[in-house]
Protein backbone atom coordinates (compact mmCIF):
# COMPACT_ATOMS: atom_id res chain seq x y z
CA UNK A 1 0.00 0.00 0.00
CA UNK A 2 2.97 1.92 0.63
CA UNK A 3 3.19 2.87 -3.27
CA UNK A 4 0.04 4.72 -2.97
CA UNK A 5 1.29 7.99 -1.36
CA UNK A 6 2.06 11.37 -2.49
CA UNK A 7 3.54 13.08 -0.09
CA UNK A 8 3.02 17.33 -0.37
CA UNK A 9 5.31 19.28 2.14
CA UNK A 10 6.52 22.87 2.73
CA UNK A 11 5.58 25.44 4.75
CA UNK A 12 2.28 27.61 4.85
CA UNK A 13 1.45 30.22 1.78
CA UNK A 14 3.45 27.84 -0.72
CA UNK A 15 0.09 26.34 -1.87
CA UNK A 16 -0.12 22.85 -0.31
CA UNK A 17 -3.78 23.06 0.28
CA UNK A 18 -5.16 24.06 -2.73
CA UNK A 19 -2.69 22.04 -4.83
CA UNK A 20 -2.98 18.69 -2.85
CA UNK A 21 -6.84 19.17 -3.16
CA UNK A 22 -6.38 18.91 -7.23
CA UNK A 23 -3.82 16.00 -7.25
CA UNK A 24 -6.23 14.23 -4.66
CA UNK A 25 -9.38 14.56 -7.45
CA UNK A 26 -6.88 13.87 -9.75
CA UNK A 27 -6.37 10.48 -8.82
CA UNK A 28 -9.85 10.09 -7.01
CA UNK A 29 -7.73 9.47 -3.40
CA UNK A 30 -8.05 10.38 -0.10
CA UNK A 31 -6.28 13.15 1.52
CA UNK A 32 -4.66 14.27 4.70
CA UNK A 33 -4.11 17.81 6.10
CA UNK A 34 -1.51 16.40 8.86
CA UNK A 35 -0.95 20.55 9.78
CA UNK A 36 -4.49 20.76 10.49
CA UNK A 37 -4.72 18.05 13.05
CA UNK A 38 -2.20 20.08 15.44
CA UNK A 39 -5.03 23.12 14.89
CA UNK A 40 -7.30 21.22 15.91
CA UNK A 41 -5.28 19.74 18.71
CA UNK A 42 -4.73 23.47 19.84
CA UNK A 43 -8.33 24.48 19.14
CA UNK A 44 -9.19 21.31 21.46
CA UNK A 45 -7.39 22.11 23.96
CA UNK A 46 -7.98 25.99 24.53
CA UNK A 47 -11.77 24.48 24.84
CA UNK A 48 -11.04 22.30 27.56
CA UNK A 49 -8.20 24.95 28.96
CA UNK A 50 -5.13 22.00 28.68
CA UNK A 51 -2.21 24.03 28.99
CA UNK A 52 0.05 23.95 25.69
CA UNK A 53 2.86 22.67 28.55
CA UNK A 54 0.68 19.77 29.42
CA UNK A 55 1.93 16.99 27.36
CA UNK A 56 0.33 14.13 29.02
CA UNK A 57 -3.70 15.89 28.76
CA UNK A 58 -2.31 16.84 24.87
CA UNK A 59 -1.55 13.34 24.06
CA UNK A 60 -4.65 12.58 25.79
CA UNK A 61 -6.51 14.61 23.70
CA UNK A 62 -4.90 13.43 20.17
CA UNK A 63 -5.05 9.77 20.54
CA UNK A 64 -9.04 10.79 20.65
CA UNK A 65 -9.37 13.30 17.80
CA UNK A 66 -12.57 12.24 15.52
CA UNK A 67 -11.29 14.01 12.34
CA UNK A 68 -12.98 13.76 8.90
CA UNK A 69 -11.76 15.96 5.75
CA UNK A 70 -14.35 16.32 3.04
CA UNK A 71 -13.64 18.07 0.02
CA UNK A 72 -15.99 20.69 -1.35
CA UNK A 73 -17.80 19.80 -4.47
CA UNK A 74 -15.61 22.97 -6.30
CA UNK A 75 -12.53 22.06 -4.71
CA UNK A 76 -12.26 25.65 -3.30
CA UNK A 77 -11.60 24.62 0.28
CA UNK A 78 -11.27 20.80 2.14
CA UNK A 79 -13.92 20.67 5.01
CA UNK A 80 -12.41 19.86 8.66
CA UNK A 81 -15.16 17.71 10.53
CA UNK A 82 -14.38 17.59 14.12
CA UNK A 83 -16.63 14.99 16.05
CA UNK A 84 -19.62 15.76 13.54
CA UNK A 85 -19.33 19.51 13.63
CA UNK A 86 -17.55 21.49 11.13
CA UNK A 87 -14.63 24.30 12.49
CA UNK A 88 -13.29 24.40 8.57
CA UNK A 89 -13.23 28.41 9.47
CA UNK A 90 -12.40 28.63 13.36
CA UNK A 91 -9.12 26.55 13.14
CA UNK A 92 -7.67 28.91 10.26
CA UNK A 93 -7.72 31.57 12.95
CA UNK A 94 -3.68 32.49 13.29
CA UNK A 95 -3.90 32.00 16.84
CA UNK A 96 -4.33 28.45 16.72
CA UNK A 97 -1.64 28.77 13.95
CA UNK A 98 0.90 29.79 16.12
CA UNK A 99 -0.05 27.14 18.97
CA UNK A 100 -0.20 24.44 16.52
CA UNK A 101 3.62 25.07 15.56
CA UNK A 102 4.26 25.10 19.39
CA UNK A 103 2.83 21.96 19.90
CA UNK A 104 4.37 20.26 17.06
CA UNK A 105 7.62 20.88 19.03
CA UNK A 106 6.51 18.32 21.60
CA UNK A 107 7.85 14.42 21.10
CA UNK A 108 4.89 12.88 22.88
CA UNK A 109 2.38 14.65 20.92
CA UNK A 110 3.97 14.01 17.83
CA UNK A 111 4.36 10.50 18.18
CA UNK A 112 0.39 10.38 19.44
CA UNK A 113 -0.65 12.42 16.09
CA UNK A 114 1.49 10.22 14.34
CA UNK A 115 -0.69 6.91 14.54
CA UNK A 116 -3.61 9.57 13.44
CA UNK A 117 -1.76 10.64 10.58
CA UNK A 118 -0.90 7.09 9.39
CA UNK A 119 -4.52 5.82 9.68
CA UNK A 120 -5.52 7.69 6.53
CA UNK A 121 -3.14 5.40 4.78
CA UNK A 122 -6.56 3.96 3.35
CA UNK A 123 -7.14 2.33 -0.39
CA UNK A 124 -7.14 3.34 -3.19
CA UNK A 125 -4.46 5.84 -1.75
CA UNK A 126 -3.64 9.25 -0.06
CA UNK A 127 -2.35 12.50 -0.86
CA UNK A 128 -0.53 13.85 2.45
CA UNK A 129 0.09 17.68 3.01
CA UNK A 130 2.23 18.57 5.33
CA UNK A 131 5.56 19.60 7.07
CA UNK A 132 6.91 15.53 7.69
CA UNK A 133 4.77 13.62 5.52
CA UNK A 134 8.04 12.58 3.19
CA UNK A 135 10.91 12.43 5.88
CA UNK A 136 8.69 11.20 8.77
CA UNK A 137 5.31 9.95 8.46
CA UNK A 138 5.42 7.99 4.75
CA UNK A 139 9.13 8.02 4.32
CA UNK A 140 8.68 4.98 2.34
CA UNK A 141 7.21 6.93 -0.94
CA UNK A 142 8.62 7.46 -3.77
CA UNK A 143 6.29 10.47 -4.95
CA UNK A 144 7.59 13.35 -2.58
CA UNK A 145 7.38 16.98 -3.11
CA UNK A 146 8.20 19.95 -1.08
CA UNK A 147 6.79 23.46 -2.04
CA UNK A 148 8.89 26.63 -1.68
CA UNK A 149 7.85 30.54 -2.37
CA UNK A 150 9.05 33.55 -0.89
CA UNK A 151 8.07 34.49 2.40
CA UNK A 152 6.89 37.73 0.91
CA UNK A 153 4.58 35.96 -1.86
CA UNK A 154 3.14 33.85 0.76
CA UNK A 155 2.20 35.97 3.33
CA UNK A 156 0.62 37.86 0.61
CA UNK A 157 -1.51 34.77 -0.38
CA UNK A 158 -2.28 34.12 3.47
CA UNK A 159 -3.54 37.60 3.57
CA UNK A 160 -5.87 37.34 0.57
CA UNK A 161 -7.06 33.66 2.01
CA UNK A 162 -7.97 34.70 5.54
CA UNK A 163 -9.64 37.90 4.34
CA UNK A 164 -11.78 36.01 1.63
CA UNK A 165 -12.88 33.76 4.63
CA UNK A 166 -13.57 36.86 7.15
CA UNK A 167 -10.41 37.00 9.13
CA UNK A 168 -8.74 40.15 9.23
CA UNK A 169 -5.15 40.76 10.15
CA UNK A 170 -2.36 42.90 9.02
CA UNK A 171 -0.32 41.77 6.14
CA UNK A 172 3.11 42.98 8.07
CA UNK A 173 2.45 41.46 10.66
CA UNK A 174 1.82 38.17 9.10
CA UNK A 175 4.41 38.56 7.21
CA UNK A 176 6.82 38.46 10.74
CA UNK A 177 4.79 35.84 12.63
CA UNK A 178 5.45 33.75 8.56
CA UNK A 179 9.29 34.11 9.21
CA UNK A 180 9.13 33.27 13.09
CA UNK A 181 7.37 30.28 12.51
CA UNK A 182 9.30 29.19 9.55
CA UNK A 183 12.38 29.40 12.06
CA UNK A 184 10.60 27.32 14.66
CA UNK A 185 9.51 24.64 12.43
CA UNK A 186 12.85 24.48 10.45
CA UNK A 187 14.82 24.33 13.06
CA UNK A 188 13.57 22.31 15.90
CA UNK A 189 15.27 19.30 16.91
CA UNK A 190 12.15 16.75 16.01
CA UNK A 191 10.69 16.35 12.42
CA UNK A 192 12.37 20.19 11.55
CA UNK A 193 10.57 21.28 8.34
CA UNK A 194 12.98 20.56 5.66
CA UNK A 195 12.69 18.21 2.36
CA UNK A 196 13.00 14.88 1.85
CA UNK A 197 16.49 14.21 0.76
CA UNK A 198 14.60 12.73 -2.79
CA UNK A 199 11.79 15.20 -2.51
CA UNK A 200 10.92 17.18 -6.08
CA UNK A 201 11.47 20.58 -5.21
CA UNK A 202 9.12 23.03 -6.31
CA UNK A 203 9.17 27.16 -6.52
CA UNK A 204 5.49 28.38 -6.60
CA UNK A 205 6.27 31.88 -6.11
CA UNK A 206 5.95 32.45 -9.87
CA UNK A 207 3.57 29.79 -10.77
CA UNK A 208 0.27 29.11 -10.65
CA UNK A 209 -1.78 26.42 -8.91
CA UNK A 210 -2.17 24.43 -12.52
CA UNK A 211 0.99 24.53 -13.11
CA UNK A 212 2.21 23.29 -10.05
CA UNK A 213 -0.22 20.17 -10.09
CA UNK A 214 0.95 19.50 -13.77
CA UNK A 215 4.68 19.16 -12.83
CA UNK A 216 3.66 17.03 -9.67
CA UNK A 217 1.20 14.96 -11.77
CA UNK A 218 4.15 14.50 -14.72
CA UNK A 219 6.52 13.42 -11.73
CA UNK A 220 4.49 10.57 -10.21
CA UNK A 221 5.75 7.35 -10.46
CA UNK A 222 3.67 4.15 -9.86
């Protein structure tokens, strides 16, 4: 089953989403947003006021998270069921950004979410967006890709994506909390944000979501 992987990673603004959406309708798989599970892990926990320091109540809370990700009919957006109620919206909210990428620090959590993640390894196959997907969590793929763009071009796109959904926020200083968390991610000691040694590497900043999903769909090998 292993074969039947792509793996999508890079960090946010670069397109993941929208592009891993398209190769996932492409190919009529299932798909994984393995960055919006730690959202929804922080989202969970504010609710039930678990300190972010907590590791034990966090892992508690992930080895129980009833996640289901439906794609909308026009592919504009992927649907985040959580325990039959949809928070698509409420877990885009930066704030839960920022605790996600503090979480995702945390070995115990990790390796909790990590089961999760693994479980949508279902038939006929899975498209995986994420930070890890190729160097931790489906390692054993040989369709990997990791998605740059300038951090100026992407918090530019996360701008014009949170204010089409109602979420307002100032571009410069997305831009700042972009390059903070990009230096978290990257260089934590766990699963650090960084490509598969044989990932495809691929530059979005000029490109356009078709055009990405036609190089990734002309690199797949089966």
């Amino acid at each position: 089953m292993m074969v039947n992987i792509v793996t999508i990673d890079g960090p946010s603004g670069v397109g993941k989403g929208t592009v891993s959406l398209k190769i996932a309708k492409h190919l009529s798989w299932n798909i994984l947003d393995s960055g919006a599970l730690y959202r929804i892990l922080a989202l969970i926990a504010k609710r039930h006021q678990v300190s972010l320091e907590d590791e034990i109540k966090l892992v508690e809370l992930a080895t129980e998270l009833d996640i289901k990700f439906i794609p909308e009919a026009d592919l504009s957006k992927l649907k985040i069921i959580y325990a039959g109620q949809d928070i698509t919206t409420e877990i885009r909210n930066e704030t839960y950004a920022t605790m996600a990428s503090q979480i995702a620090v945390k070995s115990t959590v990790r390796k909790a979410l990590l089961a999760r993640q693994r479980a949508f390894h279902v038939l006929p196959g899975l498209v995986a967006d994420g930070r890890d997907m190729g160097t931790v969590v489906f390692p054993e793929t040989k369709n990997k890709f990791f998605l740059t763009a300038s951090c100026e071009e992407r918090a530019l796109r996360r701008y014009k994506q949170l204010n089409n959904i109602g979420i307002y926020v100032k571009l410069s200083e997305l831009a700042v909390e972009i390059a903070s968390r990009d230096k978290r991610d990257s260089t934590r000691t766990i699963a650090p944000l960084v490509a598969a040694t044989d990932a495809v590497t691929i530059d979005t900043t000029e490109l356009s979501i078709e055009e990405v999903v036609e190089r990734i769909l002309n690199k797949l090998v089966f």
